[in-house]
Protein backbone atom coordinates (compact mmCIF):
# COMPACT_ATOMS: atom_id res chain seq x y z
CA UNK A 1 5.84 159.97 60.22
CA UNK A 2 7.61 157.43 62.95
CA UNK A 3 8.40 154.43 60.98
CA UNK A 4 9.17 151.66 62.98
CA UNK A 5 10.17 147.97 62.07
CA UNK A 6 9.79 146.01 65.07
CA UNK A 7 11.82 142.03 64.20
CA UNK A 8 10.20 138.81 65.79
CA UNK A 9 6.54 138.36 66.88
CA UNK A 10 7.14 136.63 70.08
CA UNK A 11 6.05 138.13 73.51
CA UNK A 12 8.61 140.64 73.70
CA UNK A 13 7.49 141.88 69.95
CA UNK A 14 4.15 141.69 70.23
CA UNK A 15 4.41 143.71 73.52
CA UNK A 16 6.62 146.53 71.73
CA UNK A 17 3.72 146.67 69.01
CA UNK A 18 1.48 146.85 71.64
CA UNK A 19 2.55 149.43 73.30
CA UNK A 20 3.49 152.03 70.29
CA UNK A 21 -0.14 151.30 68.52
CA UNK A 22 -1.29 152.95 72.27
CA UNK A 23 0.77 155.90 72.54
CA UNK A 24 -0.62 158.90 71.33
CA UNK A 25 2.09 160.28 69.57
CA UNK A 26 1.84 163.38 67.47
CA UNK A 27 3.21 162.38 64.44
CA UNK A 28 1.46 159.64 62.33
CA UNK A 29 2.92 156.21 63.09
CA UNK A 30 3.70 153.04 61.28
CA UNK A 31 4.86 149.78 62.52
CA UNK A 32 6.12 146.86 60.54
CA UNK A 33 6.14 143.67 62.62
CA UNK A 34 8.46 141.23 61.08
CA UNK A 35 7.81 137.85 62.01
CA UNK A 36 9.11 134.44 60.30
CA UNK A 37 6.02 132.18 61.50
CA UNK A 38 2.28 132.01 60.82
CA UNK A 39 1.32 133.00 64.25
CA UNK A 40 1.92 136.54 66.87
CA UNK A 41 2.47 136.12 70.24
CA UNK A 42 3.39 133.20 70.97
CA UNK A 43 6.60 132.59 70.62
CA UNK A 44 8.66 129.57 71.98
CA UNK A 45 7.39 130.10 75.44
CA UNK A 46 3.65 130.04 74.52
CA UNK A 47 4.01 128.13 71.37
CA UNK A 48 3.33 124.76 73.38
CA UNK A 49 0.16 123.30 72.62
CA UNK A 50 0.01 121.01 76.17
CA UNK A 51 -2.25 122.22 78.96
CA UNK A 52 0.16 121.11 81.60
CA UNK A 53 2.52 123.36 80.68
CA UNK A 54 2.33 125.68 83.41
CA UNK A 55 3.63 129.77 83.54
CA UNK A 56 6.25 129.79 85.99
CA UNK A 57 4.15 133.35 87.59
CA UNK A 58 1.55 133.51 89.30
CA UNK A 59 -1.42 135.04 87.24
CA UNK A 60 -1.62 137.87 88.86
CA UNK A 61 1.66 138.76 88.13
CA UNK A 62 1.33 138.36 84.34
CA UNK A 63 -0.61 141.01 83.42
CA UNK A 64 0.34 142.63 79.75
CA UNK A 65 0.74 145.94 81.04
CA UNK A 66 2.05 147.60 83.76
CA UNK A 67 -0.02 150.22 84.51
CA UNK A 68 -3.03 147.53 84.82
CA UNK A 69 -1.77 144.94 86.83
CA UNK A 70 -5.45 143.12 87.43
CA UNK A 71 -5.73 143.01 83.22
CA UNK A 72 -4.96 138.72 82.85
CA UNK A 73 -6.89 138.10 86.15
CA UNK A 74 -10.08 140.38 84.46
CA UNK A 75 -9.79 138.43 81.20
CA UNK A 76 -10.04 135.11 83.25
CA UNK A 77 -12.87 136.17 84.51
CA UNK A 78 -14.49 137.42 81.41
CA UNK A 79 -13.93 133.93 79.73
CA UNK A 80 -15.42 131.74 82.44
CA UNK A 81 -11.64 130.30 83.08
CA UNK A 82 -11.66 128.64 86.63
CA UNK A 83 -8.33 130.39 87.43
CA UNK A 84 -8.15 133.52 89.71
CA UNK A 85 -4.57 135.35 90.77
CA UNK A 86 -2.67 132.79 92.30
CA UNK A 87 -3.45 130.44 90.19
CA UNK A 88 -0.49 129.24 87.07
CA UNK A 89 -2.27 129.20 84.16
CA UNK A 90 -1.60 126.84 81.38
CA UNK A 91 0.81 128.52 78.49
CA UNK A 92 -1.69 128.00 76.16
CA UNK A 93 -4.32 129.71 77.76
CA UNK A 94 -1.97 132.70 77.94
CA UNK A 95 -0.97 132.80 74.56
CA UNK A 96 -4.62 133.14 73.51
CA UNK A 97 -4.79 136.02 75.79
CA UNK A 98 -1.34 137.34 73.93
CA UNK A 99 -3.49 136.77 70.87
CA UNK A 100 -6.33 138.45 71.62
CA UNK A 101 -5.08 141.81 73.30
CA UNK A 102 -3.00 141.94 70.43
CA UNK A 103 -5.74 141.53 67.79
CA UNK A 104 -8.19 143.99 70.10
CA UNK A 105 -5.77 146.96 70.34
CA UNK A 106 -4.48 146.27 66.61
CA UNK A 107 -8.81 146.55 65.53
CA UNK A 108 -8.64 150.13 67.60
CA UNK A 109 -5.90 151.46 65.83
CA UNK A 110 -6.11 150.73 61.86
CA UNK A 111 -4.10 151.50 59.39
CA UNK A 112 -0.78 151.64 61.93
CA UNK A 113 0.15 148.41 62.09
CA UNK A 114 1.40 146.14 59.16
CA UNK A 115 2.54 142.36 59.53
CA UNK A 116 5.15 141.09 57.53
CA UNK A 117 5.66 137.46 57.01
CA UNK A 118 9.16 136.75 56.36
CA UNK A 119 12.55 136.67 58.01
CA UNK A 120 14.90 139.51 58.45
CA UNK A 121 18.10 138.06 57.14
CA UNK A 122 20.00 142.30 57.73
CA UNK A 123 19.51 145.97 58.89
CA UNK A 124 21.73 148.59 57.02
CA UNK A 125 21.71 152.41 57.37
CA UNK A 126 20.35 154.47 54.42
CA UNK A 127 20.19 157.54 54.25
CA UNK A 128 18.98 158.68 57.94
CA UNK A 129 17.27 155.54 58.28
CA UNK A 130 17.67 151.95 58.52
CA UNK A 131 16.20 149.26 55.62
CA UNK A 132 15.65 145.90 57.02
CA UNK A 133 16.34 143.23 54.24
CA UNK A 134 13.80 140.29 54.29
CA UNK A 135 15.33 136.69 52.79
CA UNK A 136 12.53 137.14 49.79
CA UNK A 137 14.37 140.00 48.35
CA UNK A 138 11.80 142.67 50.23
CA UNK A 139 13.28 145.53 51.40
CA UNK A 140 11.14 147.89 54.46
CA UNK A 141 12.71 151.65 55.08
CA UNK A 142 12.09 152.32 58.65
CA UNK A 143 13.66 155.27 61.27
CA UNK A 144 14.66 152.38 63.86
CA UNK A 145 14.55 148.78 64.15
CA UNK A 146 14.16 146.97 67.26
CA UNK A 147 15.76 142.94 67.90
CA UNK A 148 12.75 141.15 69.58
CA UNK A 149 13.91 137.23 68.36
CA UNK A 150 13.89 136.22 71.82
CA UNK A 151 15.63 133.32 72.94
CA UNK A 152 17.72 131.01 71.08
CA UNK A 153 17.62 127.38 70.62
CA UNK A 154 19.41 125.14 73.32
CA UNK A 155 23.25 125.44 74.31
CA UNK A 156 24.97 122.84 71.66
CA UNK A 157 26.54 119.65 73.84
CA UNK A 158 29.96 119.49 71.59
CA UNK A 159 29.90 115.34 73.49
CA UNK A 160 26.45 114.45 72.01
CA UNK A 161 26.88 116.98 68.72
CA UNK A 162 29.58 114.81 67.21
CA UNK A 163 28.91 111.49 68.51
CA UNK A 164 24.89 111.54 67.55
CA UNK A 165 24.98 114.24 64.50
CA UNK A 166 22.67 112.85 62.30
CA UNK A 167 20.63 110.47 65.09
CA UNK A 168 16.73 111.19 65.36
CA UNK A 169 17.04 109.42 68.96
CA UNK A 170 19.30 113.04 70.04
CA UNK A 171 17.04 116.11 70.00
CA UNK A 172 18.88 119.13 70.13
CA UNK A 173 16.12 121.62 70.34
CA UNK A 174 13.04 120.57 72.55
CA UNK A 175 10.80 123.28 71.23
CA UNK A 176 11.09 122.27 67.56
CA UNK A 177 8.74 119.48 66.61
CA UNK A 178 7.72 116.47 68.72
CA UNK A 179 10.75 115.53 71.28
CA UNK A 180 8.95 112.08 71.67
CA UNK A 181 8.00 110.96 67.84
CA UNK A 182 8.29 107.48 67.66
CA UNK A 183 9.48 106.84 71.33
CA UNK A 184 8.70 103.32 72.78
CA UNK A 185 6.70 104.27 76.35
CA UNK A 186 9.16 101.96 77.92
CA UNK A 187 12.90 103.28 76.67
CA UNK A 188 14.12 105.01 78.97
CA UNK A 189 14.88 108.80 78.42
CA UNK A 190 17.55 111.24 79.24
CA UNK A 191 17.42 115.12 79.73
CA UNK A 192 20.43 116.94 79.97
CA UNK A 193 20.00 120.13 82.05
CA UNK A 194 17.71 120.06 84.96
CA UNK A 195 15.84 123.75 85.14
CA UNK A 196 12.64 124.31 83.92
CA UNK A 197 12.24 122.63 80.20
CA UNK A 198 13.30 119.75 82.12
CA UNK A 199 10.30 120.36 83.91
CA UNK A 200 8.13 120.33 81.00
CA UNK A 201 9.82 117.54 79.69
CA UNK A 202 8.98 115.29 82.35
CA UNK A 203 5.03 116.74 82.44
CA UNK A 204 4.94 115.62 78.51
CA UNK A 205 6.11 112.28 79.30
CA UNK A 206 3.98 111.93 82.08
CA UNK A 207 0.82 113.13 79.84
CA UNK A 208 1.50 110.35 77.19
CA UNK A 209 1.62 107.76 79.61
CA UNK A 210 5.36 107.22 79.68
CA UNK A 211 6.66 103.90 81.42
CA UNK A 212 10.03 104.26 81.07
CA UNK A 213 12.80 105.46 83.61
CA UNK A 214 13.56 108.99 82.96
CA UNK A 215 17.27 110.19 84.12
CA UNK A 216 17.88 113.66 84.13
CA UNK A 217 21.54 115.23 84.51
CA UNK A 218 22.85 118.40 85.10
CA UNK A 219 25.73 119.75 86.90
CA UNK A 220 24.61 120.67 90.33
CA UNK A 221 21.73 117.61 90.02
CA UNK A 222 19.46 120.57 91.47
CA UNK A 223 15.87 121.40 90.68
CA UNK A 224 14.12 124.45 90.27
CA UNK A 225 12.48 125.72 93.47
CA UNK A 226 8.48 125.39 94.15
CA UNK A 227 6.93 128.21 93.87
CA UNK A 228 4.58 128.38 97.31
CA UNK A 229 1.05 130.61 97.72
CA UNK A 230 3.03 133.47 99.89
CA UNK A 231 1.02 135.83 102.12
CA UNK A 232 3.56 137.74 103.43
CA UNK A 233 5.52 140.25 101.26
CA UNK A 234 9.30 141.62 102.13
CA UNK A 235 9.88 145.47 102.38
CA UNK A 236 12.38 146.73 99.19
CA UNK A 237 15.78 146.85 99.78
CA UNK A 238 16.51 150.69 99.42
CA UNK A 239 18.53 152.52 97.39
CA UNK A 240 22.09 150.52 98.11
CA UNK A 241 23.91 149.13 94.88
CA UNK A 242 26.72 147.11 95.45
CA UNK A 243 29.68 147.29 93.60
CA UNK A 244 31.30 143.56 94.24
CA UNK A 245 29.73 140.23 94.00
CA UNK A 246 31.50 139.99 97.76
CA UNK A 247 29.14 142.33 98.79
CA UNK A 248 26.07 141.74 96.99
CA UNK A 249 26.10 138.16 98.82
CA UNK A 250 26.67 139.80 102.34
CA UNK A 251 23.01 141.98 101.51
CA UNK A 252 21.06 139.27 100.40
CA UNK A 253 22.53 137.37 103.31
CA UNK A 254 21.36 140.02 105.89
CA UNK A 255 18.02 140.01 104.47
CA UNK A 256 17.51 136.52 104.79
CA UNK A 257 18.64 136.78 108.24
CA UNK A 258 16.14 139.60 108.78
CA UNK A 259 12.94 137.34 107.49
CA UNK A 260 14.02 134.12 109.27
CA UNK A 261 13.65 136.20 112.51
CA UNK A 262 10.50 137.91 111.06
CA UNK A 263 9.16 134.57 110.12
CA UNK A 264 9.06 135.19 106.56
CA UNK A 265 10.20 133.28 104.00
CA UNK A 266 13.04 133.22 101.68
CA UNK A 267 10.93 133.68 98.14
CA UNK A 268 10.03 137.20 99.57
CA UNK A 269 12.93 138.03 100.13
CA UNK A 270 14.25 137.27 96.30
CA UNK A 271 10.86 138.86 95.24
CA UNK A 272 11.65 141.76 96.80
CA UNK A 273 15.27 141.94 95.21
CA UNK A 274 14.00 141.32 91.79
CA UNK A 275 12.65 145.13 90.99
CA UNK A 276 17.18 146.30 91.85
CA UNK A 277 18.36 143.14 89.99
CA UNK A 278 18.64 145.23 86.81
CA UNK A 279 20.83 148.01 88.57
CA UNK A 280 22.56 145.93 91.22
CA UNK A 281 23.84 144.03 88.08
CA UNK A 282 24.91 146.90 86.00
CA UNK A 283 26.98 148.05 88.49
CA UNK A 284 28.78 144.58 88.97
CA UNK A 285 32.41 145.34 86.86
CA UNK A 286 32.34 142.68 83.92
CA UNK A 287 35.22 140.71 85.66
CA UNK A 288 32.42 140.38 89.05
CA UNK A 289 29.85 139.81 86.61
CA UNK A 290 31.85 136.60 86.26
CA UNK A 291 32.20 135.23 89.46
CA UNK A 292 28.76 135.46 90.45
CA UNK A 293 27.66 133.22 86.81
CA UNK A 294 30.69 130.56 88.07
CA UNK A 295 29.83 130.90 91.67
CA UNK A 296 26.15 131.54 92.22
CA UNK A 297 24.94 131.64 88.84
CA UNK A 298 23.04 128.26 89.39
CA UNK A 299 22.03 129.18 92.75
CA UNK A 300 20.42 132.02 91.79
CA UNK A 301 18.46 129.95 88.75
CA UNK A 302 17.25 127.35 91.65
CA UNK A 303 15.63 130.30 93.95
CA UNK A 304 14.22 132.32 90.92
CA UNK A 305 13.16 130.56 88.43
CA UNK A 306 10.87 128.52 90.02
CA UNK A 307 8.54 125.98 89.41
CA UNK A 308 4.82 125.83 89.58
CA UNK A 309 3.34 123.84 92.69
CA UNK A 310 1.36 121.26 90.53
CA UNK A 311 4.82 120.29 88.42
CA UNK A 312 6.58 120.19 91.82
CA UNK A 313 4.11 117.70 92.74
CA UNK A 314 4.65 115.54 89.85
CA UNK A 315 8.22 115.47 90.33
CA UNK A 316 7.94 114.76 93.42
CA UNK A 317 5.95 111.61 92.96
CA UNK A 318 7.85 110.51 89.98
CA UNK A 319 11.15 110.25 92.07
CA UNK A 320 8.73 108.91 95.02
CA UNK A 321 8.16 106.02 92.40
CA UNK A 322 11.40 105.57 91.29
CA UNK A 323 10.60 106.63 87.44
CA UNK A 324 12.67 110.00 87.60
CA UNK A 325 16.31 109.75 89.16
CA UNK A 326 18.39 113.11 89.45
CA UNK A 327 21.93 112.51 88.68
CA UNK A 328 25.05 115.52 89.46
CA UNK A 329 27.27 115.20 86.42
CA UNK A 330 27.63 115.78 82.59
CA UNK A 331 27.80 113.82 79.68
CA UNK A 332 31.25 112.82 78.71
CA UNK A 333 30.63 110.08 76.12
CA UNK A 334 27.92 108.86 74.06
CA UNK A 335 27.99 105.81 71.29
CA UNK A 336 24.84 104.92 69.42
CA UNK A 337 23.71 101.62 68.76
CA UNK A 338 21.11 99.88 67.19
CA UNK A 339 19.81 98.61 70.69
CA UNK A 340 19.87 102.68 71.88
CA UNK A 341 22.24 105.84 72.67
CA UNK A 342 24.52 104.76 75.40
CA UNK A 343 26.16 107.61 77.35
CA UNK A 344 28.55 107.83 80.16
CA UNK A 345 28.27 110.33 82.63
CA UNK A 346 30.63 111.74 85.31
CA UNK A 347 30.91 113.63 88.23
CA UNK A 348 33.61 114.31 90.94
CA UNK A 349 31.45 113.20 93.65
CA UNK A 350 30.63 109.26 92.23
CA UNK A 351 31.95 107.01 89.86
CA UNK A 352 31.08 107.08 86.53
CA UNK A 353 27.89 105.70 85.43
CA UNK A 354 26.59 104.44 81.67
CA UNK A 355 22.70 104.94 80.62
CA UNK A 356 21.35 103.11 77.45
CA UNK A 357 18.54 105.31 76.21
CA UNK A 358 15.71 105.58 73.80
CA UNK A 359 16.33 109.16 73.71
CA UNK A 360 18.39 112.37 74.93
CA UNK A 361 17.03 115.57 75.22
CA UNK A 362 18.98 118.88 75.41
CA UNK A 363 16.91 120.45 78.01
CA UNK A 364 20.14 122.69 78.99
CA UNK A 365 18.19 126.52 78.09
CA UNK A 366 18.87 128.93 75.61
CA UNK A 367 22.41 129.75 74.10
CA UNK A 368 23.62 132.68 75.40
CA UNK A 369 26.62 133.54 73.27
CA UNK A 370 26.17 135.41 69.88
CA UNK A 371 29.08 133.70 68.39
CA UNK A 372 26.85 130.79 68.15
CA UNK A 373 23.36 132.09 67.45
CA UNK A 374 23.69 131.33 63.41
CA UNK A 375 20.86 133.18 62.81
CA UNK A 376 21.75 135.10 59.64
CA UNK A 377 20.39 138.30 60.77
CA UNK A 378 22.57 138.54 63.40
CA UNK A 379 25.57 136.62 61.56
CA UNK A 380 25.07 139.77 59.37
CA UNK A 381 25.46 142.61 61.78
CA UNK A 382 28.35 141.12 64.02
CA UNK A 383 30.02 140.70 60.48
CA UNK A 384 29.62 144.30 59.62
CA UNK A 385 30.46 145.30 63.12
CA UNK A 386 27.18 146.74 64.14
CA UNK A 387 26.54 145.41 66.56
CA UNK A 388 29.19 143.66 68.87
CA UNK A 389 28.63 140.64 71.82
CA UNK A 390 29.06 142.00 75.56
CA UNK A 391 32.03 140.93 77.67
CA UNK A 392 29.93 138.86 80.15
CA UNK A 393 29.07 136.49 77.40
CA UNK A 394 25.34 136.58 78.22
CA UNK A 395 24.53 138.30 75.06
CA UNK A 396 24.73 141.27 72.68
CA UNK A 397 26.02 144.64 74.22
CA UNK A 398 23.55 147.15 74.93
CA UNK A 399 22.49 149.54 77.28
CA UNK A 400 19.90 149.29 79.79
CA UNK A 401 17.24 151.31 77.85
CA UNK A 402 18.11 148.95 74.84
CA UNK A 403 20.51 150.34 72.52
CA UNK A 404 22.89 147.98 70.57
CA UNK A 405 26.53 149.15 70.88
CA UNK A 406 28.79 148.34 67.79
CA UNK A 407 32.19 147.09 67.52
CA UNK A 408 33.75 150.59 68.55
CA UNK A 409 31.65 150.71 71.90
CA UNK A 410 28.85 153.30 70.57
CA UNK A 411 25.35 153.21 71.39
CA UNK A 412 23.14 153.21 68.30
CA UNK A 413 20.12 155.30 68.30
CA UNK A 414 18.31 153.66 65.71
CA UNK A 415 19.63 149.71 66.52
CA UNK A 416 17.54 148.41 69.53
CA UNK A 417 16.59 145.32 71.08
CA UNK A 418 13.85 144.24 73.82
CA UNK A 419 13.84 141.13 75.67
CA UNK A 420 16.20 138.33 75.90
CA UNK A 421 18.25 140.25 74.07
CA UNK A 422 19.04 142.09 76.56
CA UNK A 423 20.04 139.62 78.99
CA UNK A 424 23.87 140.91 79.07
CA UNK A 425 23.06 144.58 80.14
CA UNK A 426 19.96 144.03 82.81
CA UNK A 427 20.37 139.86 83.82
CA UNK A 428 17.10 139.42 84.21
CA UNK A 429 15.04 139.74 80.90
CA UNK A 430 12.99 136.96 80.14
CA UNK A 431 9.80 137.20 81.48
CA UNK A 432 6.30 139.31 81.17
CA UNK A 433 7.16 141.17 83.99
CA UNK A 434 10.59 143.01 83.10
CA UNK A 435 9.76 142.88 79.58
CA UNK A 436 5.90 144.97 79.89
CA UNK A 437 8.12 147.89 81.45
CA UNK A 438 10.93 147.45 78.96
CA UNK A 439 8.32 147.48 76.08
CA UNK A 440 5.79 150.35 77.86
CA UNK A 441 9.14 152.48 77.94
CA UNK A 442 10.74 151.54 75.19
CA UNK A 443 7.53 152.71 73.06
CA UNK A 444 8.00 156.08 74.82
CA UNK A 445 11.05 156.97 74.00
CA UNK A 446 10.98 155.84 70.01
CA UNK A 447 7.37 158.33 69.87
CA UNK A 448 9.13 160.99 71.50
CA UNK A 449 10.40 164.35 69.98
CA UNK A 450 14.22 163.51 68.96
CA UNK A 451 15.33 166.20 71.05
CA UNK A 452 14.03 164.09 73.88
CA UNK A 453 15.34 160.55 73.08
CA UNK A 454 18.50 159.62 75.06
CA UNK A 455 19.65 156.08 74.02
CA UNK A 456 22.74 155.93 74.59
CA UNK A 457 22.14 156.31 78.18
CA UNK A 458 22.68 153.59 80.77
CA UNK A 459 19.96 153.51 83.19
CA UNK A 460 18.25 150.45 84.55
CA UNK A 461 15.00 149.80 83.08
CA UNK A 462 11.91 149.62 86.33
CA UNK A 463 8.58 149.12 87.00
C-alpha cells in the first residue's frame, strides 16, 4: 500500500492528486489531501471571484495535463464558453475547470482518495514513515508527504508595517478579504509593487466604478509586458547551459539579434527559453544566482510574466485619462491621519513626492524567504532542522525533482514539495505549465518500485 499525504489543495495539490489517482500503480494506493479551506483547486490564484481577472496564458497553453495539451480548449468547447486557444480566460472560469477534472477523475477512482479538512501544523518520521500532525490533534501515517502550500502572502513593507499596524486603510495581503471594503470611489489609492496583482488591482477598481486617482509605485516604475497573439514561434536553443550570468545574457542577446533579423519578435524568443530556464538556472553558482535577481531579476519579470491584452488595454486608457500615474520609487514614510494615510515616496531620479490616500495596497508578490513564512508547519520543520532555506533566498532547498534537503545538506526521500515551493531549485515554478510536468512526474516516481526512486538526484524537471 503507497500511502501518500499530499499538504495544500491549491493547483499545484490538486494536480499531484490528480496525477497519482491516474497512475496505474501496482500496489493499492491512498492519498490524503490536506487542505485548510472549504474548497480544492483553487487556491489564491483561482480563488478570485471577478470575471476580469484574466490568466496570464493563453488557453491553449493551460491545459491540466501534459500529455493532452488541447484538454482546457475541449472543455471550452463542451460548455458553450465563447473562448477558443488564444483566448485568456477569466480565473474563475478556470478554477471551475480545476474543480471539475478534479471531481471527474476523483468519481473514476473511489476509494483512493480521502480529503482532509484541517491544517498541517508538522511532519515527523515514525517508524519508516512520516505522520503529518493536523492543528485538531489528528494524526495521518503516510510513506511521504509532499509541500504543495503554494505561494505566500505579500513581502511585509517594514515602512508601512510599523507606521499603519493596526490601520484597516493598509492592506497587507490583497488576496485575503475585500482590498476595497468601505473605500470612498473618490480617495485616491496606492499600490505598492507594479507586476501583475497590481494589474488586478487596478481591473477591480475599474469594475466598481472607481473615481479616484490611483498611484502605483514600484522600484523600476515598470509594467508587466502585453502579451500579443504571436504567429511565429522561435526554434529551441539547444543543448548549451551556461555557467555565468555573464554569459547567459550574451545567449539571450544573440537570439534576439537572430529574430530581429528574422523578423520575429522578442516574446518568442523568451518562449522558446522557458522549457532550459529550469537547467540554465541550476547551473548558475548560488553567488551568479545573485547577480542576475539584483541585475535582471526585474527585467526578466517585465518580459515573462506578462499581461493579458484586454488588462493592457485598460491600463493603457487609465494613464491615457490621467486616473493611473506610474511612479519609480519606494515608500520611505507613511503617517496616518484622520483625513487619510499620507506617504512619502523617493527615488534617485526625482524629488521626493507625498500622496494622501484612502488606501495602500501591498501589491509587491509573494514572500520568498522562509524565515518569514510564519506558517507553523513550516516554522516547525526549519526548527527541527528538516528542512533548511536555500542560499539564493528564493525559497526552501530542494532538488529539481523535489526533494527537501535538511539542515545537513541531505535530500529527503520521503519530504517533498511541488510548486512554488520550489522556486529556489528550478526559478520558474509558478504556473500550470511547469507545475503539470512537475506533478505528472512527480506522481511517477512516488508509485514506482523503491528500487527505482532516485530523489536525491538533481535533474531539471521538463516537459
Amino acid at each position: 500500500m503507497h500511502t501518500i499525504a499530499i499538504i495544500g489543495g491549491g493547483l499545484s495539490g490538486t494536480l499531484l492528486t490528480i496525477q497519482l489517482l491516474l497512475q496505474r500503480g501496482e500496489a493499492p494506493l491512498r492519498v490524503y489531501l490536506v487542505e485548510r479551506s472549504a474548497a480544492v483547486g483553487k487556491g489564491v490564484a483561482y480563488g478570485t471571484c471577478m470575471e476580469s481577472h484574466l490568466l496570464n496564458v493563453p488557453a491553449g497553453k493551460m491545459s491540466l495535463f501534459p500529455d493532452d495539451p488541447g484538454h482546457f480548449v475541449r472543455w471550452l468547447q463542451i460548455n458553450d464558453l465563447p473562448l477558443d486557444e488564444a483566448s485568456f480566460a477569466p480565473r474563475p472560469v478556470y478554477a471551475r475547470y480545476i474543480w471539475e477534472t478534479f471531481t471527474a477523475v476523483q468519481a473514476r477512482c473511489p476509494g483512493r482518495l480521502h480529503v482532509v479538512n484541517g491544517e498541517a501544523v508538522d511532519v515527523r518520521e515514525a517508524g519508516e514513515g512520516l505522520v503529518v500532525e493536523l492543528d485538531g490533534g489528528e494524526t495521518l501515517p503516510c510513506d511521504r508527504a509532499v509541500l504543495a502550500l503554494g505561494n505566500f502572502p505579500p513581502t511585509a513593507l517594514s515602512v508601512l508595517e510599523h507606521a499603519l499596524a493596526g490601520d484597516p486603510r493598509y492592506v497587507r495581503d490583497p488576496w485575503r478579504g475585500d482590498p476595497f471594503a468601505g473605500l470612498n470611489k473618490y480617495n485616491t489609492v496606492l499600490l505598492v509593487g507594479t507586476g501583475l496583482t497590481m494589474v488586478d488591482m487596478v481591473r477591480s477598481l475599474r469594475d466598481r466604478g472607481h473615481q479616484g486617482e490611483v498611484v502605483a509605485v514600484s522600484t523600476h516604475g515598470e509594467l508587466p509586458s502585453e502579451h500579443c497573439r504571436l504567429t511565429e514561434t522561435y526554434p529551441p536553443f539547444g543543448e548549451t547551459v551556461p555557467t555565468s550570468g555573464a554569459e547567459a545574457l550574451r545567449i539571450v542577446k544573440e537570439h534576439l539579434r537572430r529574430a530581429q533579423a528574422g523578423g520575429t519578435g522578442w516574446h518568442a524568443v523568451v518562449d522558446a527559453l522557458r522549457p532550459h530556464t529550469a537547467a540554465w538556472w541550476g547551473a548558475l553558482p548560488v553567488a551568479e544566482q545573485h547577480r542576475f535577481l539584483r541585475y535582471l531579476g526585474h527585467r526578466w519579470n517585465v518580459a515573462r510574466h506578462r499581461m493579458p491584452p484586454e488588462s493592457g488595454r485598460v491600463i493603457r486608457e487609465m494613464v491615457a485619462q490621467g486616473q493611473l500615474r506610474l511612479l519609480p520609487g519606494r515608500v520611505t514614510a507613511a503617517e496616518s491621519s484622520p483625513r487619510g494615510v499620507t506617504c512619502t515616496i523617493t527615488s534617485r531620479r526625482r524629488a521626493a513626492q507625498q500622496a494622501t490616500v484612502g488606501r495602500v495596497i501591498n501589491c509587491t508578490g509573494p514572500e520568498s524567504n522562509p524565515l518569514r513564512w510564519g506558517g507553523p508547519l513550516v516554522q516547525a520543520l526549519l526548527g527541527r532542522g528538516a528542512i533548511r532555506p536555500h542560499a539564493n533566498g528564493l525559497g526552501l532547498d530542494a532538488t529539481a525533482e523535489g526533494a527537501l534537503v535538511d539542515a545537513d545538506g541531505t535530500p529527503s526521500g520521503r519530504l517533498l514539495a511541488i510548486g512554488p515551493m520550489l522556486k529556489a531549485a528550478l526559478f520558474e515554478s509558478v504556473a500550470v505549465p511547469e507545475i503539470r510536468c512537475q506533478a505528472q512526474q512527480l506522481a511517477r516516481a512516488l508509485l514506482a518500485p523503491a528500487s527505482d526512486s532516485n530523489f536525491p538526484g538533481n535533474r531539471p524537471v521538463i516537459c
